[in-house]
Protein backbone atom coordinates (compact mmCIF):
# COMPACT_ATOMS: atom_id res chain seq x y z
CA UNK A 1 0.00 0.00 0.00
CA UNK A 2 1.73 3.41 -1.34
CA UNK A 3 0.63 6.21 1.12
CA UNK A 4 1.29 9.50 2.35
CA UNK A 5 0.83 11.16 5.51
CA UNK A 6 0.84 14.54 6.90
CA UNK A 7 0.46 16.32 10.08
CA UNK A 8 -2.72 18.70 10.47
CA UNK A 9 -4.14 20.89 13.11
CA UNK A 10 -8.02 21.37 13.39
CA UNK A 11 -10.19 22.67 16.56
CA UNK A 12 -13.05 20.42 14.92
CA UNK A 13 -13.10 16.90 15.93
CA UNK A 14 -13.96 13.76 13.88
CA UNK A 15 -17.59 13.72 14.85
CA UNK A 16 -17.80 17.35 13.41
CA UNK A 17 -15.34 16.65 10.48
CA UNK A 18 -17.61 13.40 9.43
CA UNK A 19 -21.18 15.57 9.91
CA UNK A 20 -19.69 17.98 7.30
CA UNK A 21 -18.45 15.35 4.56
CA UNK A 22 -21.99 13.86 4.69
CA UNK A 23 -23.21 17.47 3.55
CA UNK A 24 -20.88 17.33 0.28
CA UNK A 25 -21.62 14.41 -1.36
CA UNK A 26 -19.76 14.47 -5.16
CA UNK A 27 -21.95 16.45 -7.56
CA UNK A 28 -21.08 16.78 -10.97
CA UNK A 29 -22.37 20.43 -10.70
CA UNK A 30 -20.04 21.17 -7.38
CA UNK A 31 -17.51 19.19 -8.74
CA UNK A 32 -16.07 17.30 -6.01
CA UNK A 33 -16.92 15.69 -2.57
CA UNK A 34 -16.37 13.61 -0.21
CA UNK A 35 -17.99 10.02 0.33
CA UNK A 36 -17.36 8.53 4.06
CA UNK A 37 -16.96 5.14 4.48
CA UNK A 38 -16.31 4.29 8.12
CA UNK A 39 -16.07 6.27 11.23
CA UNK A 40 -14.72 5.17 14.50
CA UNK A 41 -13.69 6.77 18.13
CA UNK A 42 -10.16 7.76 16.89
CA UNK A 43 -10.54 7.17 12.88
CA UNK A 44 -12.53 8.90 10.26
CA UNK A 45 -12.09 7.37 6.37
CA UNK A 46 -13.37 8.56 3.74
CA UNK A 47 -13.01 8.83 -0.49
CA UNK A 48 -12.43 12.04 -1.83
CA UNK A 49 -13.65 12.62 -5.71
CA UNK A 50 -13.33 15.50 -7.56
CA UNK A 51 -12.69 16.93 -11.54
CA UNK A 52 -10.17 19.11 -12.79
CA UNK A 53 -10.25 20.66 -15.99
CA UNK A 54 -6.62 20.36 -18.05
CA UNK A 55 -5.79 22.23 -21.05
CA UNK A 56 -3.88 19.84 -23.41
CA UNK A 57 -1.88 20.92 -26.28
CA UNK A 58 -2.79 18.98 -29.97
CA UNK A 59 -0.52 19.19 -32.96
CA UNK A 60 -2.32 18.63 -36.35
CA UNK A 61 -1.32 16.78 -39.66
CA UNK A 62 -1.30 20.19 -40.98
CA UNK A 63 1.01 21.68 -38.30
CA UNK A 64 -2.11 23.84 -36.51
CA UNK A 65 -1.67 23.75 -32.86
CA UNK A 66 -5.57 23.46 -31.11
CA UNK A 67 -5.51 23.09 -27.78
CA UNK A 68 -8.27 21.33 -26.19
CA UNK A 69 -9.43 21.13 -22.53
CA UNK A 70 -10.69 17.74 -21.01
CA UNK A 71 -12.01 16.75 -17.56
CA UNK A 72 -10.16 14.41 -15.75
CA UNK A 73 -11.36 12.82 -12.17
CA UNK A 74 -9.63 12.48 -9.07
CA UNK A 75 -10.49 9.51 -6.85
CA UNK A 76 -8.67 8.32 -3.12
CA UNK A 77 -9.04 7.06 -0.56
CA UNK A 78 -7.77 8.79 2.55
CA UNK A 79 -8.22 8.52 6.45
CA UNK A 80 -7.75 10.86 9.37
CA UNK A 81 -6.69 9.77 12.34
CA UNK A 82 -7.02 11.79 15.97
CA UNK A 83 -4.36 11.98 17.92
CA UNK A 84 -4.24 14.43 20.74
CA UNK A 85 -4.80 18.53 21.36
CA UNK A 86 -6.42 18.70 18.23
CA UNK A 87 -3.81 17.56 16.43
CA UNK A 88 -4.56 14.98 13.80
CA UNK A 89 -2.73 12.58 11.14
CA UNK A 90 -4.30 12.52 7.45
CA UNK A 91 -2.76 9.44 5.56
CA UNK A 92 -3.47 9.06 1.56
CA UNK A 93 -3.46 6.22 -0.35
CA UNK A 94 -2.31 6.31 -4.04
CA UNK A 95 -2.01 9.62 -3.73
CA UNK A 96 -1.76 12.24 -6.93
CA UNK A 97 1.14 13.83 -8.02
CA UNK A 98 -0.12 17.37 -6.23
CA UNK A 99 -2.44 17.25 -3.34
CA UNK A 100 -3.08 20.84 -3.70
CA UNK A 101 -6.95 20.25 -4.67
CA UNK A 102 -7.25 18.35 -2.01
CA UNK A 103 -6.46 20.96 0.93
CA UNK A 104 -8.48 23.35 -0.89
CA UNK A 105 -11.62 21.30 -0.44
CA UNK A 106 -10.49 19.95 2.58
CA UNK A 107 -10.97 23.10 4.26
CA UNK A 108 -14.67 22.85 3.58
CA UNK A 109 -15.08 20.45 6.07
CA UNK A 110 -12.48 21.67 8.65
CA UNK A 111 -12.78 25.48 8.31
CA UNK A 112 -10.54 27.70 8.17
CA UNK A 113 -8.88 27.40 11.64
CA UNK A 114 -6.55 24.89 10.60
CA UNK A 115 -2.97 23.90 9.02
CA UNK A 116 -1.23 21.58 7.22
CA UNK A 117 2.43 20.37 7.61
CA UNK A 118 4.69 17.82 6.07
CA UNK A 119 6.26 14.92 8.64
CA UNK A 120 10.03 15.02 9.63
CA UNK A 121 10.67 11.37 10.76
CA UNK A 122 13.62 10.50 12.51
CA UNK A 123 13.83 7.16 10.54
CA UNK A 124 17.05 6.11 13.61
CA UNK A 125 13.66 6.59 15.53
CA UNK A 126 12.18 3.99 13.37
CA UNK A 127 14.64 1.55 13.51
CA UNK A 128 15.13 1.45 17.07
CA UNK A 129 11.07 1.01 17.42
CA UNK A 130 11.18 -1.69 15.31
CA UNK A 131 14.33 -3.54 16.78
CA UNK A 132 13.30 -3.41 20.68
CA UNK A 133 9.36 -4.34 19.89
CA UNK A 134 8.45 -8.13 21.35
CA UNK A 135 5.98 -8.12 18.26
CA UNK A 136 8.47 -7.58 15.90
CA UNK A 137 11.52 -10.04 14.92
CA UNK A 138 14.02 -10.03 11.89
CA UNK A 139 14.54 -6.72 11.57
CA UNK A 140 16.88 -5.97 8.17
CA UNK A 141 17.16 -3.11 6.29
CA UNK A 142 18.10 -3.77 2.95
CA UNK A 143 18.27 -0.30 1.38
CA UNK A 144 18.61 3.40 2.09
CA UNK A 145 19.64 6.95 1.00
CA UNK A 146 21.35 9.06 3.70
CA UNK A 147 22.30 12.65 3.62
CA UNK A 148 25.39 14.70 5.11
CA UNK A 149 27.48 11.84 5.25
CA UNK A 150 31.46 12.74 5.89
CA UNK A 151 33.49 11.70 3.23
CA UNK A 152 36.99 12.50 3.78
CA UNK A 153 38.90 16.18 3.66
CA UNK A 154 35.68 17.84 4.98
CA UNK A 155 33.72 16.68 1.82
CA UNK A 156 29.48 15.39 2.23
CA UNK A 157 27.67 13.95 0.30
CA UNK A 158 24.28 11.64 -0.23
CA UNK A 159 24.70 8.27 -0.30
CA UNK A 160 22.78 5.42 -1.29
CA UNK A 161 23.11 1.66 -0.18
CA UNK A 162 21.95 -1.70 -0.62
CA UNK A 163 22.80 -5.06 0.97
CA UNK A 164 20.91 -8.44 1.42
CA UNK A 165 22.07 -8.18 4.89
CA UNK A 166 21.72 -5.32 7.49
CA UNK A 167 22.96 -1.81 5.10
CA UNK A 168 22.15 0.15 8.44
CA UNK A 169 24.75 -1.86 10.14
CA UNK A 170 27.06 -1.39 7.45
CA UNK A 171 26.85 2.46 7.16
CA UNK A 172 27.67 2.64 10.59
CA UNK A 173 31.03 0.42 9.98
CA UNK A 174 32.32 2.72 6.99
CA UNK A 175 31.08 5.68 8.41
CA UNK A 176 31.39 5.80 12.41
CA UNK A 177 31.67 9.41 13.08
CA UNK A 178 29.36 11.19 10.41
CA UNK A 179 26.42 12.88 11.88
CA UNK A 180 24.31 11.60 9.52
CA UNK A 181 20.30 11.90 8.43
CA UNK A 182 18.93 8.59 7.06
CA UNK A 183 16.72 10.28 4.44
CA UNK A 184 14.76 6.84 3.34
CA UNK A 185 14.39 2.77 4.64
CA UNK A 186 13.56 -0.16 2.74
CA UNK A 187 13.05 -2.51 5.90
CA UNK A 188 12.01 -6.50 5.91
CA UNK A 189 10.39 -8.18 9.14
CA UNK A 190 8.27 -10.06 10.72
CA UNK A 191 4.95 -8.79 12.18
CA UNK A 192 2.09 -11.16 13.58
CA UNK A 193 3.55 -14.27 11.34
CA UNK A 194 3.77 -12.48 8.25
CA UNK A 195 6.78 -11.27 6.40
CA UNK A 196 6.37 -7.10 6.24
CA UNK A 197 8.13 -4.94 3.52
CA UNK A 198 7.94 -1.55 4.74
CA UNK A 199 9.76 1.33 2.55
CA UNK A 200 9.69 4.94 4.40
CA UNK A 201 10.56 8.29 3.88
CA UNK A 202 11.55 10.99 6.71
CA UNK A 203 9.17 13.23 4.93
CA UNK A 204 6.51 11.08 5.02
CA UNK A 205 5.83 8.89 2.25
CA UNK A 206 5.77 5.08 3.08
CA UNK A 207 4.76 2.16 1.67
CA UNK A 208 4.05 -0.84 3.62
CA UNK A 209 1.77 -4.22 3.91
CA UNK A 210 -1.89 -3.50 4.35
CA UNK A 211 -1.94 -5.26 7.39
CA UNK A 212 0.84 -3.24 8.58
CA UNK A 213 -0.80 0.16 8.41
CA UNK A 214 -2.50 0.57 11.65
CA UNK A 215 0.76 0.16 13.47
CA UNK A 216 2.09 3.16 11.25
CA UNK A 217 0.41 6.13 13.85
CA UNK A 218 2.37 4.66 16.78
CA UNK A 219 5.14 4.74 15.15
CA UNK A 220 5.10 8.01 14.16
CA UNK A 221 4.54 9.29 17.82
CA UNK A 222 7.58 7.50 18.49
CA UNK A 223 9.52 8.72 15.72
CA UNK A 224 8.44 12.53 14.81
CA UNK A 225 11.66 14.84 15.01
C-alpha cells in the first residue's frame, strides 16, 4: 500500500469533520466531494472525488496547434486519524502527483482554523522502534539513501546503499563518526507471522503491507523529530 501522511491541526473533531463530509456528497455540478466510508472513536475514512479541468496541447497533420481542454477525475481514498490537542494525522493512499486540490476542499469540512504540515521522521527513531518491539523479529534493512554523510577532507555527500544483509549496520562500519540523516528505509520483518516490507521516507511517504498500516500512527509518535 503506497501512502502519504501529513500532520494537520483542526479545533473540529472527527464527529464534526464526518457531519460535514456527509453534507458534500460528489456532484457533478459542485464538482467534487467527499464520500465517508467508516467512522470510528479515533478514525474517520473517507473517499475524496473531484474533476479538474486540463488544457492539453494537440498538434495537427497540418502543423495547426488546437488546444483542447478535457475533464479528468480524481479519486482516493484517505483517512484521518485523531491523535491528541487537536492535532490529527491525514494518511493518503495512491495519492496524486499534487495534493493541492485536495487541501483546498479539505478546508470545507475543517474550516478555516486549521494547518497543514509535512512529517520530519527521525527514521534512527524507526529503527530502534522496530528492533526493541516483542511483536516484531528479523529486523533488516536492505536499502537506504542518507544525507550529510562525511566523506573524507571535509567533503558530504548523499549516499545510497543496498545489501541483502543489514545496510544500516554497514553504514555505521564505513562511516562511524558522520552525523548523519537517514533520508529513506527499505526494511524487511516479521509482524504477527507475516513477512512485512515496509519502505519509508523521513518526509513522510511510506509504503508498507496492508496489514501493517494501523501500526504506522504509533510509530510516528515514536519517531516525529
Amino acid at each position: 500500500m503506497n501512502t502519504k501522511w501529513i500532520s494537520f491541526y483542526s479545533k473540529k473533531n472527527l464527529e464534526h469533520i464526518s457531519n460535514e463530509m456527509l453534507e458534500i456528497p460528489f456532484s457533478p455540478n459542485r464538482g467534487f466531494g467527499f464520500d465517508l466510508t467508516n467512522l470510528e472513536d479515533k478514525r474517520l475514512e473517507a473517499t475524496f472525488i473531484a474533476n479538474r479541468i486540463i488544457t492539453e496541447k494537440i498538434i495537427g497533420l497540418d502543423g495547426k496547434v488546437q488546444f483542447v481542454q478535457q475533464t479528468k477525475t480524481d479519486i482516493f481514498n484517505f483517512s484521518i486519524i485523531s491523535r491528541e490537542d487537536e492535532n490529527f494525522y491525514i494518511w493518503i493512499e495512491s495519492p496524486p502527483r499534487s495534493l493541492k486540490l485536495f487541501f483546498e476542499k479539505i478546508e470545507f469540512v475543517v474550516g478555516k482554523s486549521f494547518y497543514i504540515s509535512n512529517l520530519n521522521i527521525n527514521l534512527n527513531f524507526v529503527y530502534n522502534y522496530l528492533m526493541n518491539n516483542n511483536y516484531i523479529n528479523s529486523v533488516v534493512v536492505k536499502e537506504l539513501m542518507a544525507t550529510n554523510v562525511k566523506l573524507g577532507n571535509g567533503t558530504y555527500a548523499d549516499i545510497k546503499l543496498k545489501s541483502l544483509n543489514n545496510v544500516l549496520k554497514e553504514l555505521e562500519e564505513y562511516f562511524p563518526l558522520t552525523e548523519k540523516i537517514l533520508k529513506s528505509l527499505k526494511l524487511t520483518f516479521q509482524y504477527d507471522n507475516e513477512k512485512i516490507n515496509l519502505n519509508i521516507s523521513m518526509y513522510g511517504k511510506i509504503e508498507c503491507s496492508e496489514s501493517f498500516i494501523e501500526c504506522i500512527p504509533l510509530i510516528l509518535d515514536k519517531s516525529l523529530i
